[in-house]
C-alpha atoms as a PDB file:
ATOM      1  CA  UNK A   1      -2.623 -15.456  11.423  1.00  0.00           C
ATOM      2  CA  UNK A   2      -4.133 -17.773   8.636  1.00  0.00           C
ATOM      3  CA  UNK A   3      -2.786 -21.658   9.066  1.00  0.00           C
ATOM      4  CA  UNK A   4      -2.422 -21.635   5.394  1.00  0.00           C
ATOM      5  CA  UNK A   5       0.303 -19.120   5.295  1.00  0.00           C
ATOM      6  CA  UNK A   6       2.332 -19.881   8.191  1.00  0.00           C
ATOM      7  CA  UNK A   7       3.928 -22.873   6.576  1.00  0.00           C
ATOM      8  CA  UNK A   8       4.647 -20.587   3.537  1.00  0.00           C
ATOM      9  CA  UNK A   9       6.369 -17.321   2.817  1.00  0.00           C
ATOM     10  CA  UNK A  10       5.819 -14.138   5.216  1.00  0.00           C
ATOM     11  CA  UNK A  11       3.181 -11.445   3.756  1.00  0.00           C
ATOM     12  CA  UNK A  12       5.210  -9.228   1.723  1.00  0.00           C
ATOM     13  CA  UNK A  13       4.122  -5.540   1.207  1.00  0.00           C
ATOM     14  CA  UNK A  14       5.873  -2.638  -0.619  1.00  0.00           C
ATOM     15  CA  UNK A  15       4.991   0.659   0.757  1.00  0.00           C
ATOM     16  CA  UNK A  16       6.158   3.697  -1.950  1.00  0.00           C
ATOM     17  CA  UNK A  17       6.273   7.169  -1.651  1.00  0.00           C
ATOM     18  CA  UNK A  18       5.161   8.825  -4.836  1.00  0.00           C
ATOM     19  CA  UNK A  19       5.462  12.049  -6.274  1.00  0.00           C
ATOM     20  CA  UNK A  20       7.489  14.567  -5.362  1.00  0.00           C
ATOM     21  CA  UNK A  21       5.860  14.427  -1.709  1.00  0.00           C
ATOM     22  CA  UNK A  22       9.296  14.202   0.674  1.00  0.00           C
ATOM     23  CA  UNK A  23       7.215  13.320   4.147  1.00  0.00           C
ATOM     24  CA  UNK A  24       8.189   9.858   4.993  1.00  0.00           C
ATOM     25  CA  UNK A  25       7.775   9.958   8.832  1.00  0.00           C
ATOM     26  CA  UNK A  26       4.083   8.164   8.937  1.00  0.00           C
ATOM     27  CA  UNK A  27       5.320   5.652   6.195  1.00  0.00           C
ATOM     28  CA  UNK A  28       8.225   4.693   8.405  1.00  0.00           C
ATOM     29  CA  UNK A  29       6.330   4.007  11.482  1.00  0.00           C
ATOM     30  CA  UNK A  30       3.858   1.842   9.304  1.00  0.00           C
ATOM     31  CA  UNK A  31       6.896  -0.404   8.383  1.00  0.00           C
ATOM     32  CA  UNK A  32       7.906  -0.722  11.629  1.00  0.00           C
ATOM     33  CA  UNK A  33       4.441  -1.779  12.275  1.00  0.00           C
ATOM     34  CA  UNK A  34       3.843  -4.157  10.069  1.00  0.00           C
ATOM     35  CA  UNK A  35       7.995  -6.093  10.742  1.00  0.00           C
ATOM     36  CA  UNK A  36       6.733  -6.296  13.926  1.00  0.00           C
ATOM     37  CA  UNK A  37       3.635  -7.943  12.732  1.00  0.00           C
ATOM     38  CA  UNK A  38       5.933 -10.628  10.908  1.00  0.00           C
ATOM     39  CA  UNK A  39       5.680  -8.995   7.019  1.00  0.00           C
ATOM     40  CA  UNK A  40       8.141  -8.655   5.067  1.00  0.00           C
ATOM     41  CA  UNK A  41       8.652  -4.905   3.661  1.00  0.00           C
ATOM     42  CA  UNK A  42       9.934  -3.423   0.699  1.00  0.00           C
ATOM     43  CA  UNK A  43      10.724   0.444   0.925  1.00  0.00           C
ATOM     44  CA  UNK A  44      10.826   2.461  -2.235  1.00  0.00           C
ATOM     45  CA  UNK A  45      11.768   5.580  -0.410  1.00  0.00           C
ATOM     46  CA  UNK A  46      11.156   9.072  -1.657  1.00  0.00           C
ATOM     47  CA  UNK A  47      10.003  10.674  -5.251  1.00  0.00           C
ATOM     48  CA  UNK A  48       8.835   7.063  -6.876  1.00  0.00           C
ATOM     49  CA  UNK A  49       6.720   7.401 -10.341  1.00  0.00           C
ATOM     50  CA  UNK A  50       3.951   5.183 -10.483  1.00  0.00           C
ATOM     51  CA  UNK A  51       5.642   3.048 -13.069  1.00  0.00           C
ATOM     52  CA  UNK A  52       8.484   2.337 -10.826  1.00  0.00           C
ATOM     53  CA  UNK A  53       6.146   1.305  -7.975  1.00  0.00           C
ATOM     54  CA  UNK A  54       4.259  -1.183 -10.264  1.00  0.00           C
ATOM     55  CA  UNK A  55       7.762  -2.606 -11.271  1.00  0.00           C
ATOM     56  CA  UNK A  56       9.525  -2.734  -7.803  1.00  0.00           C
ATOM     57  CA  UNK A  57       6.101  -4.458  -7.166  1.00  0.00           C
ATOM     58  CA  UNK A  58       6.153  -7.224  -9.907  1.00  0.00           C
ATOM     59  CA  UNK A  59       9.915  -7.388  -9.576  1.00  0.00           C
ATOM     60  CA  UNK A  60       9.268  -8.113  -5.674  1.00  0.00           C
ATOM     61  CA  UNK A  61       6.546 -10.365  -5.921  1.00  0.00           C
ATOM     62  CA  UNK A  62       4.337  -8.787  -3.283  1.00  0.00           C
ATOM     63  CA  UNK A  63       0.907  -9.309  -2.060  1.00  0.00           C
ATOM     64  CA  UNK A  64      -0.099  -5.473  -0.989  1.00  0.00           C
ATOM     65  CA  UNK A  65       0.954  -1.759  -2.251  1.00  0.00           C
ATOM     66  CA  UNK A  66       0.638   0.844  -0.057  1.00  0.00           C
ATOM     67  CA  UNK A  67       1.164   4.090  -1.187  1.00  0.00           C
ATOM     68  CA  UNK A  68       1.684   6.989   1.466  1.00  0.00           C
ATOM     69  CA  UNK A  69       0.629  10.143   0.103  1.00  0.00           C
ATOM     70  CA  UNK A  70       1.102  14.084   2.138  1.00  0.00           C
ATOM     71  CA  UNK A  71       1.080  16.259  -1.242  1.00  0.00           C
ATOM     72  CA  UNK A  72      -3.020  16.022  -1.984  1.00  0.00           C
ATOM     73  CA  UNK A  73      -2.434  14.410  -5.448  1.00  0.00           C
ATOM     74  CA  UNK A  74      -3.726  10.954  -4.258  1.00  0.00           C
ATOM     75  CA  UNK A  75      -6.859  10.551  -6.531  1.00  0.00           C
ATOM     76  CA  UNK A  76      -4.766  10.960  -9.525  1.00  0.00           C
ATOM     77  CA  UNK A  77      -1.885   9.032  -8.392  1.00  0.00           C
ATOM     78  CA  UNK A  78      -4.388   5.985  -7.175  1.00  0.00           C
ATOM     79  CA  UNK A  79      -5.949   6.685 -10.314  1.00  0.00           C
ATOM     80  CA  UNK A  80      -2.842   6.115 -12.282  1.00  0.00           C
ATOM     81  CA  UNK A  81      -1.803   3.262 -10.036  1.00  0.00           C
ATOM     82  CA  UNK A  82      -4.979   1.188 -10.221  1.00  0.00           C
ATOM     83  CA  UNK A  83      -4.852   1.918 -13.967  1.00  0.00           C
ATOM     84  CA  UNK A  84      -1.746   0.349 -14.554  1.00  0.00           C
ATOM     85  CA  UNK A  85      -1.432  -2.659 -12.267  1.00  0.00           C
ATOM     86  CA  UNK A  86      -4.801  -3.831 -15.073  1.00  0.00           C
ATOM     87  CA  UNK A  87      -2.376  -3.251 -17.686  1.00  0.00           C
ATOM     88  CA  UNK A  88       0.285  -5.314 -15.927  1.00  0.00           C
ATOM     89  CA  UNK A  89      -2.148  -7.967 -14.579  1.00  0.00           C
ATOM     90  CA  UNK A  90      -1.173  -7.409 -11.019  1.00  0.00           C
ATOM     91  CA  UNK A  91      -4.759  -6.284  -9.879  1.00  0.00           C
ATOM     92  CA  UNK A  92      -5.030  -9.241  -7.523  1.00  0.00           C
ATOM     93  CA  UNK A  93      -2.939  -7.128  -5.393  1.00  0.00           C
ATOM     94  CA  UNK A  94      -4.095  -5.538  -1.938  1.00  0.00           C
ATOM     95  CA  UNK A  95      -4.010  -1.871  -2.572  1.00  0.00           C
ATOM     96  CA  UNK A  96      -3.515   0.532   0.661  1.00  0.00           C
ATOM     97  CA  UNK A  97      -3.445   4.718   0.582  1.00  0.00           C
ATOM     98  CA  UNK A  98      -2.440   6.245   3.316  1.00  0.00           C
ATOM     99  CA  UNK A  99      -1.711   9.659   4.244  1.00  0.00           C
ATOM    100  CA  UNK A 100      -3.383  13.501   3.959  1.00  0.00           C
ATOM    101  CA  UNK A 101      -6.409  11.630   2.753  1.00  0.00           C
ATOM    102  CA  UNK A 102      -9.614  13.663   3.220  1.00  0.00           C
ATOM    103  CA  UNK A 103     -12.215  11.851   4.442  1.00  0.00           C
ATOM    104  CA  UNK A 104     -14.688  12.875   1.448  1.00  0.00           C
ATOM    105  CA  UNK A 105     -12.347  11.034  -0.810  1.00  0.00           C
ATOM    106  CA  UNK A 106     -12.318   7.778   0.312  1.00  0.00           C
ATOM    107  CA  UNK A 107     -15.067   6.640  -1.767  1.00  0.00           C
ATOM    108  CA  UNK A 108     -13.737   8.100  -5.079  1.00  0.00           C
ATOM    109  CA  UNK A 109     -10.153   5.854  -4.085  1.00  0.00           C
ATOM    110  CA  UNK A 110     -12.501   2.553  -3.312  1.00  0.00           C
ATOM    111  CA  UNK A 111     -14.223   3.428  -6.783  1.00  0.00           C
ATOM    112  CA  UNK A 112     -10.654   3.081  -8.311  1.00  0.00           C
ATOM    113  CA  UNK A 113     -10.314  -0.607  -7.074  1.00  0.00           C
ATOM    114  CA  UNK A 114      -8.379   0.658  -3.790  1.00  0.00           C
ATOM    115  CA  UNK A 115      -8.983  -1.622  -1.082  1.00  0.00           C
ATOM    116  CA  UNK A 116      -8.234   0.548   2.046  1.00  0.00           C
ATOM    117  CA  UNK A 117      -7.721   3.808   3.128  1.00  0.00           C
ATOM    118  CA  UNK A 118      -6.304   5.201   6.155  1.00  0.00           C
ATOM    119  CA  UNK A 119      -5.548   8.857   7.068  1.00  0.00           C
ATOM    120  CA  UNK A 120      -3.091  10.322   8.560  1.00  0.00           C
ATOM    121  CA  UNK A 121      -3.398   9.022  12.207  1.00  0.00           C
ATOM    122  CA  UNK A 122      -4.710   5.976  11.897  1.00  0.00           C
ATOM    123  CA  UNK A 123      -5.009   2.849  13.880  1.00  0.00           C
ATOM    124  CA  UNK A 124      -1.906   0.496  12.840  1.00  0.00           C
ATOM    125  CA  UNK A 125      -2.940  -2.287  14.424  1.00  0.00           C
ATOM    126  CA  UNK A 126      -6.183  -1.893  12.478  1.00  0.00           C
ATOM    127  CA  UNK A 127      -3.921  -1.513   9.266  1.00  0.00           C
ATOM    128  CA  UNK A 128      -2.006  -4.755  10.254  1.00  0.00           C
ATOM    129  CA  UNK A 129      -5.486  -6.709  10.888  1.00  0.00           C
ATOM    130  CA  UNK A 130      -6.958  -5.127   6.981  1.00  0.00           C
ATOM    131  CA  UNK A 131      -4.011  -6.790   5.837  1.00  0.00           C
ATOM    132  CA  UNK A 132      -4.072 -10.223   7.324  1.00  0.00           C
ATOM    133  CA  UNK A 133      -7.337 -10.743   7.072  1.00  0.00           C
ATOM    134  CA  UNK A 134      -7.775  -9.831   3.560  1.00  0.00           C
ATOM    135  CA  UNK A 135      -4.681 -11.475   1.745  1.00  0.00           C
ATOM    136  CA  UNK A 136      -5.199 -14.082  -0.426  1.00  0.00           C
ATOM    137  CA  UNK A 137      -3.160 -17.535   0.389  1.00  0.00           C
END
């Protein structure tokens, strides 16, 4: 863990289920995850718009969005997300998608301004280390 941030506040993270998408299982076990790892999480639950994710993340103060996505509408939604955090001048946020991501559209997300992408079943300790090593004190 970076020196820096030990003597301040805990990594905070917001992980939101958009859409109408009601699979929450893989989002759950990535907040386990990343408590165990020492962040503080913020849990939208189900059926979030965009605009309330943006909020809950201003409103929260957080340092990374994670969006976990089963329904295949994630290049819009990222889209739309992306979009919008400009607007709001919260694009110095870490940005995370997660889910039913095809591998072919991984590149089109990054292209957005998302920073990582992980598919259904990946690594979370690799997800815990993207995090740490790439949020800003």
């Amino acid at each position: 863990m970076n020196e820096k941030r030990s003597n301040k506040k805990k990594l905070k993270v917001l992980i939101a289920k958009p859409g109408l998408d009601g699979h929450d299982r893989g989002a759950k076990v990535v907040i386990h995850t990343l408590k165990d790892a020492g962040m503080d999480v913020v849990y939208t639950g189900l059926h979030n718009t965009v605009d309330e994710i943006v909020k809950t993340a201003s409103d929260e103060k957080v340092d990374v969005i994670g969006m976990s996505i089963y329904s295949g509408a994630h290049l819009p939604l990222s889209k739309k997300l992306m979009g919008l955090l400009k607007e709001k001048g919260l694009d110095d946020k870490l940005v995370l998608i997660g889910g039913n991501i095809p591998q072919g559209d991984s590149e089109a997300l990054k292209s957005y301004g998302v920073n990582g992408v992980f598919p259904t079943g990946a690594n979370l300790e690799e997800i815990v280390k993207f995090i740490k090593e790439r949020v800003k004190d």
